[in-house]
PDB file of N, CA and C in Angstrom:
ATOM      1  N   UNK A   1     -41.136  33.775  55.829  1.00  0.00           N
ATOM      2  CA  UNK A   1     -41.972  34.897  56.248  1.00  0.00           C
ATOM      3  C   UNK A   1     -42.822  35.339  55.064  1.00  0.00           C
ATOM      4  N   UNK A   2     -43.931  36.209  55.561  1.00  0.00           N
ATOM      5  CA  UNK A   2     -44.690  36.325  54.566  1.00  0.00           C
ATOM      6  C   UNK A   2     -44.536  37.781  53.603  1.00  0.00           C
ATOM      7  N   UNK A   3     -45.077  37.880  52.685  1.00  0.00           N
ATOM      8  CA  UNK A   3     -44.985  39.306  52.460  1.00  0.00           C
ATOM      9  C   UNK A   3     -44.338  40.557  52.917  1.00  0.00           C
ATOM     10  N   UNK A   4     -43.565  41.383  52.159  1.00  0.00           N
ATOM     11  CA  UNK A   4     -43.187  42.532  52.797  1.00  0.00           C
ATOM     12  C   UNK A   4     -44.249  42.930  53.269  1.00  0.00           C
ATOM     13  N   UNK A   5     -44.622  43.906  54.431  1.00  0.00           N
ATOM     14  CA  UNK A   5     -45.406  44.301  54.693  1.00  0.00           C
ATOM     15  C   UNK A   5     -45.547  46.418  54.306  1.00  0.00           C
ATOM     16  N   UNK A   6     -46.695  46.755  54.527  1.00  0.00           N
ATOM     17  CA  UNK A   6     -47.210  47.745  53.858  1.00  0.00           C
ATOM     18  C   UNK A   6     -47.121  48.940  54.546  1.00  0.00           C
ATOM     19  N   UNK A   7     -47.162  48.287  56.026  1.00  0.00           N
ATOM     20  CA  UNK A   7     -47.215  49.533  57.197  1.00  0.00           C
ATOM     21  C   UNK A   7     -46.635  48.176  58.830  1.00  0.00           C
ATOM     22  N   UNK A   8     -46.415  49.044  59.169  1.00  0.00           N
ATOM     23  CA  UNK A   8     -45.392  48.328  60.189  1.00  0.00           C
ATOM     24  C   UNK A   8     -45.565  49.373  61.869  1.00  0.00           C
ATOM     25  N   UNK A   9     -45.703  48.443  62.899  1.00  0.00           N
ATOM     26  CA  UNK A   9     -46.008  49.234  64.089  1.00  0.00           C
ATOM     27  C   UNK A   9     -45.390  48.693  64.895  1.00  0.00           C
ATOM     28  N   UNK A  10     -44.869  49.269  66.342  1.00  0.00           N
ATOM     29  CA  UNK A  10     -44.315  48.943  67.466  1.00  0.00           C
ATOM     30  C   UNK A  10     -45.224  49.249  68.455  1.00  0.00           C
ATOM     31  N   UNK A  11     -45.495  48.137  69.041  1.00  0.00           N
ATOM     32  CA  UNK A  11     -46.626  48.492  70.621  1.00  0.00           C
ATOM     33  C   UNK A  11     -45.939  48.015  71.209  1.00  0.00           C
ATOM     34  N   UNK A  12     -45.038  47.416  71.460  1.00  0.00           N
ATOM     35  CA  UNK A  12     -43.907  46.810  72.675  1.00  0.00           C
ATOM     36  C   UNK A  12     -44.097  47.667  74.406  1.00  0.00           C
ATOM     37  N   UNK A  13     -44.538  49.022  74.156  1.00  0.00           N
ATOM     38  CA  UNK A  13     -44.496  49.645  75.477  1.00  0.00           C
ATOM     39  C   UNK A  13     -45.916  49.961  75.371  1.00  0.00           C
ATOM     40  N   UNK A  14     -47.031  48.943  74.789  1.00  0.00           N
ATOM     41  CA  UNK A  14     -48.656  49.439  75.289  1.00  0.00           C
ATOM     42  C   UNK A  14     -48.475  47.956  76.194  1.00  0.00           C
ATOM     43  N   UNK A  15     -50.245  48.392  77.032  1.00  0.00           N
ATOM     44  CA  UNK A  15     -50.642  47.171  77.466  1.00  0.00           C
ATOM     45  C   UNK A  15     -52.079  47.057  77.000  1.00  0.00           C
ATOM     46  N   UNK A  16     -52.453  45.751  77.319  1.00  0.00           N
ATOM     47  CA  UNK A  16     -53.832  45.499  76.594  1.00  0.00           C
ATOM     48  C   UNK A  16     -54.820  46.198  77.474  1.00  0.00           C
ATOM     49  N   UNK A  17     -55.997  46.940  77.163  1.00  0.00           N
ATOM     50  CA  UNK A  17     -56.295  46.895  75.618  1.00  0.00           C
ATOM     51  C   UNK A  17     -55.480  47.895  74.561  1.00  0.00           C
ATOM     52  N   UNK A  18     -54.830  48.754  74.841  1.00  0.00           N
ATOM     53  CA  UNK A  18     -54.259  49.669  73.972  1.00  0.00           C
ATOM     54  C   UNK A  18     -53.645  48.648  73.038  1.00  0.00           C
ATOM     55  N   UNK A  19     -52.792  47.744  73.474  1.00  0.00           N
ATOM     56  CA  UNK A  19     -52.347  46.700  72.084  1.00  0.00           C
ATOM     57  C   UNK A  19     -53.275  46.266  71.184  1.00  0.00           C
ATOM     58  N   UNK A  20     -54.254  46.093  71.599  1.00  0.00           N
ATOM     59  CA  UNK A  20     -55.371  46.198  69.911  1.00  0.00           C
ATOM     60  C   UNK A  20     -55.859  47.370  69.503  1.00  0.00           C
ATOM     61  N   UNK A  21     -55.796  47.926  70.169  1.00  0.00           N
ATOM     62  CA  UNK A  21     -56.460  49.649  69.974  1.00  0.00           C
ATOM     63  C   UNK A  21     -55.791  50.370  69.050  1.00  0.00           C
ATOM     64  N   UNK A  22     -54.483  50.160  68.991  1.00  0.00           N
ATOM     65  CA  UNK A  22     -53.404  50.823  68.490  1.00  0.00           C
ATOM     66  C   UNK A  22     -53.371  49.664  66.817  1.00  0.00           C
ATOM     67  N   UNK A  23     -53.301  48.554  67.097  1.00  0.00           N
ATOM     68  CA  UNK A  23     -53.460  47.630  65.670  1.00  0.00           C
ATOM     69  C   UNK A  23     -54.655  48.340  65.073  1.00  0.00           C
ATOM     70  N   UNK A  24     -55.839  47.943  65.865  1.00  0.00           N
ATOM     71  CA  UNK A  24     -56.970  48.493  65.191  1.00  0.00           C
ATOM     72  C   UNK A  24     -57.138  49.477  64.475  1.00  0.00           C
ATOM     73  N   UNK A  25     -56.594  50.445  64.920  1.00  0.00           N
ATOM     74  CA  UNK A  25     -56.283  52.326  64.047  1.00  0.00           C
ATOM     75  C   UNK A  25     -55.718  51.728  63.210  1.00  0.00           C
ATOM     76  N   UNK A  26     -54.631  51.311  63.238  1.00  0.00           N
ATOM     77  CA  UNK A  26     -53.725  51.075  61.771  1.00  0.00           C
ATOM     78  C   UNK A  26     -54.254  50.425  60.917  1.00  0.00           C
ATOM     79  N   UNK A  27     -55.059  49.168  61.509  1.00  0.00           N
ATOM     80  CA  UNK A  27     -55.640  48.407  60.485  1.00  0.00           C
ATOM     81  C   UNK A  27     -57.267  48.878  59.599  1.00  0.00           C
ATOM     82  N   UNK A  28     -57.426  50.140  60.444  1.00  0.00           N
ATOM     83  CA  UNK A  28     -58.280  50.924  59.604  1.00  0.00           C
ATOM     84  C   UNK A  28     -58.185  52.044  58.587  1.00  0.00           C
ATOM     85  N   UNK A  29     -56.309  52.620  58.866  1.00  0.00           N
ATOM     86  CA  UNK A  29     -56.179  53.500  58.286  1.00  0.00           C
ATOM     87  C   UNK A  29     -55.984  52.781  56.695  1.00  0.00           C
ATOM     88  N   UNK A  30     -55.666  51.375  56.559  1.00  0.00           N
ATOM     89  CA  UNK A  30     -55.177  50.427  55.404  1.00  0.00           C
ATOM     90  C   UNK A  30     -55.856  50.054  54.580  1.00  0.00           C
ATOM     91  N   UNK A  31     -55.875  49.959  53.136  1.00  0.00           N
ATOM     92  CA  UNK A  31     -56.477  49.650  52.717  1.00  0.00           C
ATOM     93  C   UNK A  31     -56.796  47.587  52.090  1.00  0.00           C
ATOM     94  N   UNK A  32     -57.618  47.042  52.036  1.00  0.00           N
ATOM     95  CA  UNK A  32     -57.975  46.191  51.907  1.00  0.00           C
ATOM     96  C   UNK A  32     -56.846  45.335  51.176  1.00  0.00           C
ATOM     97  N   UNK A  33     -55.919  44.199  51.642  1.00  0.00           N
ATOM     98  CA  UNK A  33     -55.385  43.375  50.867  1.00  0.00           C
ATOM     99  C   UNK A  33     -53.466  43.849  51.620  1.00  0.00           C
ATOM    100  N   UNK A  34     -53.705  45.097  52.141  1.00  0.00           N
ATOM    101  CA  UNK A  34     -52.300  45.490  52.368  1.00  0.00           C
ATOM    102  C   UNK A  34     -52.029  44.901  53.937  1.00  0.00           C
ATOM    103  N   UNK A  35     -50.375  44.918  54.304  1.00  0.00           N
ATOM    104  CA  UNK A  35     -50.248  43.605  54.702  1.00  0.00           C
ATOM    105  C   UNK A  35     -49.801  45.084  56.284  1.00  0.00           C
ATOM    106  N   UNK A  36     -49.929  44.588  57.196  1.00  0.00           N
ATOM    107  CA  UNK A  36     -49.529  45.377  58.711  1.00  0.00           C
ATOM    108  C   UNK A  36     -48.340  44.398  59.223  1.00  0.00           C
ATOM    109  N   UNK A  37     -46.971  44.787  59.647  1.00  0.00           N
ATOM    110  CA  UNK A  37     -46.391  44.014  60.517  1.00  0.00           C
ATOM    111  C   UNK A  37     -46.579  44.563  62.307  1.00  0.00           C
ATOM    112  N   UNK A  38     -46.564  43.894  63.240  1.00  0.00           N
ATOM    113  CA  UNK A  38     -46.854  44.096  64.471  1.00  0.00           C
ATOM    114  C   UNK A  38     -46.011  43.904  65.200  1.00  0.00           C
ATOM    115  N   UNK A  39     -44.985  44.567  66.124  1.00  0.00           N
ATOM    116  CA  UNK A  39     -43.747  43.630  67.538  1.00  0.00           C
ATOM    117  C   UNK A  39     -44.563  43.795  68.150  1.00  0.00           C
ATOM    118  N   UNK A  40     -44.518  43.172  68.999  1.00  0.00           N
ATOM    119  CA  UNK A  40     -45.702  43.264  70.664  1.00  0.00           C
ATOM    120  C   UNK A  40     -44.654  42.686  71.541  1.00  0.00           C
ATOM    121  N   UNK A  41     -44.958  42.703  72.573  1.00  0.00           N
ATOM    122  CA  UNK A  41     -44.277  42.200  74.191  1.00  0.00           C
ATOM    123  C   UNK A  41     -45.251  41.445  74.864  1.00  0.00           C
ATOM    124  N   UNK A  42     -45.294  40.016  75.482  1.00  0.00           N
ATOM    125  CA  UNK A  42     -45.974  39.852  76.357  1.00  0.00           C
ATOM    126  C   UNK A  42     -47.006  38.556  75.974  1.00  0.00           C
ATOM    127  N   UNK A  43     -47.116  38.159  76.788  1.00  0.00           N
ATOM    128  CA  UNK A  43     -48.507  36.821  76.614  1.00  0.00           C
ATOM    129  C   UNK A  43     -49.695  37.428  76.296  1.00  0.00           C
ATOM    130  N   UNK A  44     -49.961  38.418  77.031  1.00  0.00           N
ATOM    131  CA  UNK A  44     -51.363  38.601  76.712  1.00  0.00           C
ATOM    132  C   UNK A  44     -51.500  39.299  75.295  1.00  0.00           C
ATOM    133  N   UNK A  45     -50.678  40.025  75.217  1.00  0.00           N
ATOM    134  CA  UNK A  45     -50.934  40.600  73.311  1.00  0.00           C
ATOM    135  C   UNK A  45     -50.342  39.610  72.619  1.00  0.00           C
ATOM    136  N   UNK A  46     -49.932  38.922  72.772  1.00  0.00           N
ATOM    137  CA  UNK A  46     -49.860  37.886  71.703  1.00  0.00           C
ATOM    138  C   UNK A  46     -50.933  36.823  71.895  1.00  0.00           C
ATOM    139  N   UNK A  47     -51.601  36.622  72.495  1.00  0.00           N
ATOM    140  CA  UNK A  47     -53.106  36.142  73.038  1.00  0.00           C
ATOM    141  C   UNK A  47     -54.111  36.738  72.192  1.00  0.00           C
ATOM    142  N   UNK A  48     -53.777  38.394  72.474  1.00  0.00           N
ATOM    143  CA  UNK A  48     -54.883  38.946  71.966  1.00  0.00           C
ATOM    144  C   UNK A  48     -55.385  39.913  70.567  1.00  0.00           C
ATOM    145  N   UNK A  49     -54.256  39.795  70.702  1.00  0.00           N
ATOM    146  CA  UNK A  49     -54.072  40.726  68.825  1.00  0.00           C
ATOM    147  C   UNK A  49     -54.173  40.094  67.919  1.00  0.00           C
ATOM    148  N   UNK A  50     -53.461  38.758  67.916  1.00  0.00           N
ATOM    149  CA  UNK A  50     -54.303  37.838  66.799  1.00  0.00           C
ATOM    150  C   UNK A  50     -55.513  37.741  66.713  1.00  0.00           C
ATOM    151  N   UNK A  51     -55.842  37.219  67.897  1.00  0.00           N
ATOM    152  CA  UNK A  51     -57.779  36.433  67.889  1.00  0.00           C
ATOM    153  C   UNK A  51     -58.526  37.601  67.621  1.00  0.00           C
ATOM    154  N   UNK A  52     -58.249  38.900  68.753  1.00  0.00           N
ATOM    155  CA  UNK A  52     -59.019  39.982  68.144  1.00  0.00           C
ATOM    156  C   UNK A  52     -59.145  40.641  66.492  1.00  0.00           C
ATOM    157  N   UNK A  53     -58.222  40.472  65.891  1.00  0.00           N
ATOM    158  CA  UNK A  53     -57.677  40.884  64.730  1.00  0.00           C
ATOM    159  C   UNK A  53     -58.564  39.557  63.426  1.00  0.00           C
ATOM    160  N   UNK A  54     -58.277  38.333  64.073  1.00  0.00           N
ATOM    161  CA  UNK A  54     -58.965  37.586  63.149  1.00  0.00           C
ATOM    162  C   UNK A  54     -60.423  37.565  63.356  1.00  0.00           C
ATOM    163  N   UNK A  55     -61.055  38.130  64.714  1.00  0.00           N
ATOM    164  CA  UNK A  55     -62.326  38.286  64.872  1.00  0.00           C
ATOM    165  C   UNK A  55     -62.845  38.789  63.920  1.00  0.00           C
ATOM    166  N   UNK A  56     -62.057  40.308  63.433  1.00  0.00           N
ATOM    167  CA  UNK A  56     -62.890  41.506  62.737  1.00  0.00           C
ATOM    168  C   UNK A  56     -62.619  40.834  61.603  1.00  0.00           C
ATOM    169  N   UNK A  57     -62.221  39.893  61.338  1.00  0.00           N
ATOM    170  CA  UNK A  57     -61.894  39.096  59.506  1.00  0.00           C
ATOM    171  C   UNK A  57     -60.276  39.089  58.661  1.00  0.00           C
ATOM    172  N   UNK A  58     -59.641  40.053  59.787  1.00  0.00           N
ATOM    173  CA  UNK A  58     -58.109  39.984  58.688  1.00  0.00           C
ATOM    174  C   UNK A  58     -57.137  38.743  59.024  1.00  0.00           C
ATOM    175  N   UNK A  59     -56.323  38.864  57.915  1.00  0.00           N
ATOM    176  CA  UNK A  59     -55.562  37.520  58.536  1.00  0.00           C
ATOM    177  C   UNK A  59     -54.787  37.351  58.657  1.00  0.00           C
ATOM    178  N   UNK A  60     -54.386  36.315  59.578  1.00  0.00           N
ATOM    179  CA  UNK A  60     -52.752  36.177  60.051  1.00  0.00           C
ATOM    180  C   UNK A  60     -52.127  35.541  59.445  1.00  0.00           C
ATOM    181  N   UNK A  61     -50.677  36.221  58.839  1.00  0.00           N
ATOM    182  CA  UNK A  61     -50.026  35.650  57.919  1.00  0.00           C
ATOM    183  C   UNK A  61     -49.187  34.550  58.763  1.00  0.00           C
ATOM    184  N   UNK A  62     -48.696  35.809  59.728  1.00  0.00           N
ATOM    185  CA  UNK A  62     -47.332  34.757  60.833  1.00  0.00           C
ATOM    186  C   UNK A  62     -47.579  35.295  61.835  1.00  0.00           C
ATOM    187  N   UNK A  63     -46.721  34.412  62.684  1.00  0.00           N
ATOM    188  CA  UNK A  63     -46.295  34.756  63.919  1.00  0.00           C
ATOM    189  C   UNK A  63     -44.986  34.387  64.265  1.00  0.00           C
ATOM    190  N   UNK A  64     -43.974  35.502  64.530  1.00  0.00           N
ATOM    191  CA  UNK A  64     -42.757  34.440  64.302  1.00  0.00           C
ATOM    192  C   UNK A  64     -41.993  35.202  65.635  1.00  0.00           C
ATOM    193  N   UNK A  65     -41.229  34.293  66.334  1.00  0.00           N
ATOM    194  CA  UNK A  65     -41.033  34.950  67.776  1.00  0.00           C
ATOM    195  C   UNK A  65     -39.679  36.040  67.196  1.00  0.00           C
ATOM    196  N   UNK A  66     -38.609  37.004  67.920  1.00  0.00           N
ATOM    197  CA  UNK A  66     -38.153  37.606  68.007  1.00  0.00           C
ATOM    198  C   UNK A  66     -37.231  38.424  69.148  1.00  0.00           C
ATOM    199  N   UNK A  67     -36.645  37.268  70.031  1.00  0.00           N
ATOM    200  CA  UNK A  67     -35.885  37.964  71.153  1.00  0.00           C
ATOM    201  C   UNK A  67     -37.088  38.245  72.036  1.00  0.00           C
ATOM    202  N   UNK A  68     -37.674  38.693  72.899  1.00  0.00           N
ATOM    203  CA  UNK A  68     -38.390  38.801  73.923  1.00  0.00           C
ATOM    204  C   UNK A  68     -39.435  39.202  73.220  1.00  0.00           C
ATOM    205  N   UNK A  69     -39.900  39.786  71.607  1.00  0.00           N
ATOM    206  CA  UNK A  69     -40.814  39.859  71.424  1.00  0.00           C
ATOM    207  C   UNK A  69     -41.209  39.305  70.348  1.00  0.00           C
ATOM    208  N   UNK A  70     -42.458  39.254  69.959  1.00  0.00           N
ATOM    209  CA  UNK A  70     -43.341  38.836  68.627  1.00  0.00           C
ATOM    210  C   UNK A  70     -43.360  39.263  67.212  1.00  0.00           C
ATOM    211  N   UNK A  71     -43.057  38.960  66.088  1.00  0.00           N
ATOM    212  CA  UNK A  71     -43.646  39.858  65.095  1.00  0.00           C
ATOM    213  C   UNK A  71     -45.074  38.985  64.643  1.00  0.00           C
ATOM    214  N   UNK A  72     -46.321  39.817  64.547  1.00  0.00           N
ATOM    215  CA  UNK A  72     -47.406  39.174  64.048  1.00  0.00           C
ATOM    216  C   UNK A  72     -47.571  40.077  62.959  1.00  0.00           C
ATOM    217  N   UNK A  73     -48.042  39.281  61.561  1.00  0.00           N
ATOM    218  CA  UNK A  73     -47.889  39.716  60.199  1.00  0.00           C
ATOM    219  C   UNK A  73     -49.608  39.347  59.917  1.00  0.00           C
ATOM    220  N   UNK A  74     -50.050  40.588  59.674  1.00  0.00           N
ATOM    221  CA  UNK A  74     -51.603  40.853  59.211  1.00  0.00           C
ATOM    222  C   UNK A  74     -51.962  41.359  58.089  1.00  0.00           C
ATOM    223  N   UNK A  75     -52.666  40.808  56.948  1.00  0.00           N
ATOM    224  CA  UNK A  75     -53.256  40.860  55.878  1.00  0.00           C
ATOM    225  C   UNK A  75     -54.988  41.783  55.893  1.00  0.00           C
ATOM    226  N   UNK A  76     -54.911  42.912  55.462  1.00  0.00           N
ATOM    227  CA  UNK A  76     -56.302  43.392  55.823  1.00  0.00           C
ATOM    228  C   UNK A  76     -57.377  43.074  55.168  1.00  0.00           C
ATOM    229  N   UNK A  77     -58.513  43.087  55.810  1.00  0.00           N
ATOM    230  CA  UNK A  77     -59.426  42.137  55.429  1.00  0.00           C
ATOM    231  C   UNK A  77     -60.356  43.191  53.932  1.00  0.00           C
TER     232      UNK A  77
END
């Protein structure tokens, strides 16, 4: 796994779009280089929180599954 991370969130009970909506805030409140961990639930946020997330330029460290859910590990851009 990658890096401890810097700030850490649970969206497990959003649905999309709030599952990027909710990354997105966080990943704006952060400053540049610091690392976000993410659980999510579901195909479609794990579909979409990456790609959206690498759209705006940050990057994905991991993705590593977790019992019914995801942890996705983000580096801010």
């Amino acid at each position: 796994m990658s890096a401890e991370p810097d700030h850490t969130i649970d969206i497990t009970g959003e649905v999309c779009p709030m599952t990027f909506v909710r990354t997105k805030l966080q990943l704006e409140r952060m400053r540049s280089g610091e690392v976000l961990r993410v659980r999510l639930r579901g195909e479609e946020p794990l579909r979409n929180v990456p790609r959206a997330a690498g759209d705006e330029g940050h990057i994905i460290l991991g993705i590593i599954p977790d019992g019914s859910d995801h942890i996705v590990t983000i580096r801010r851009a």
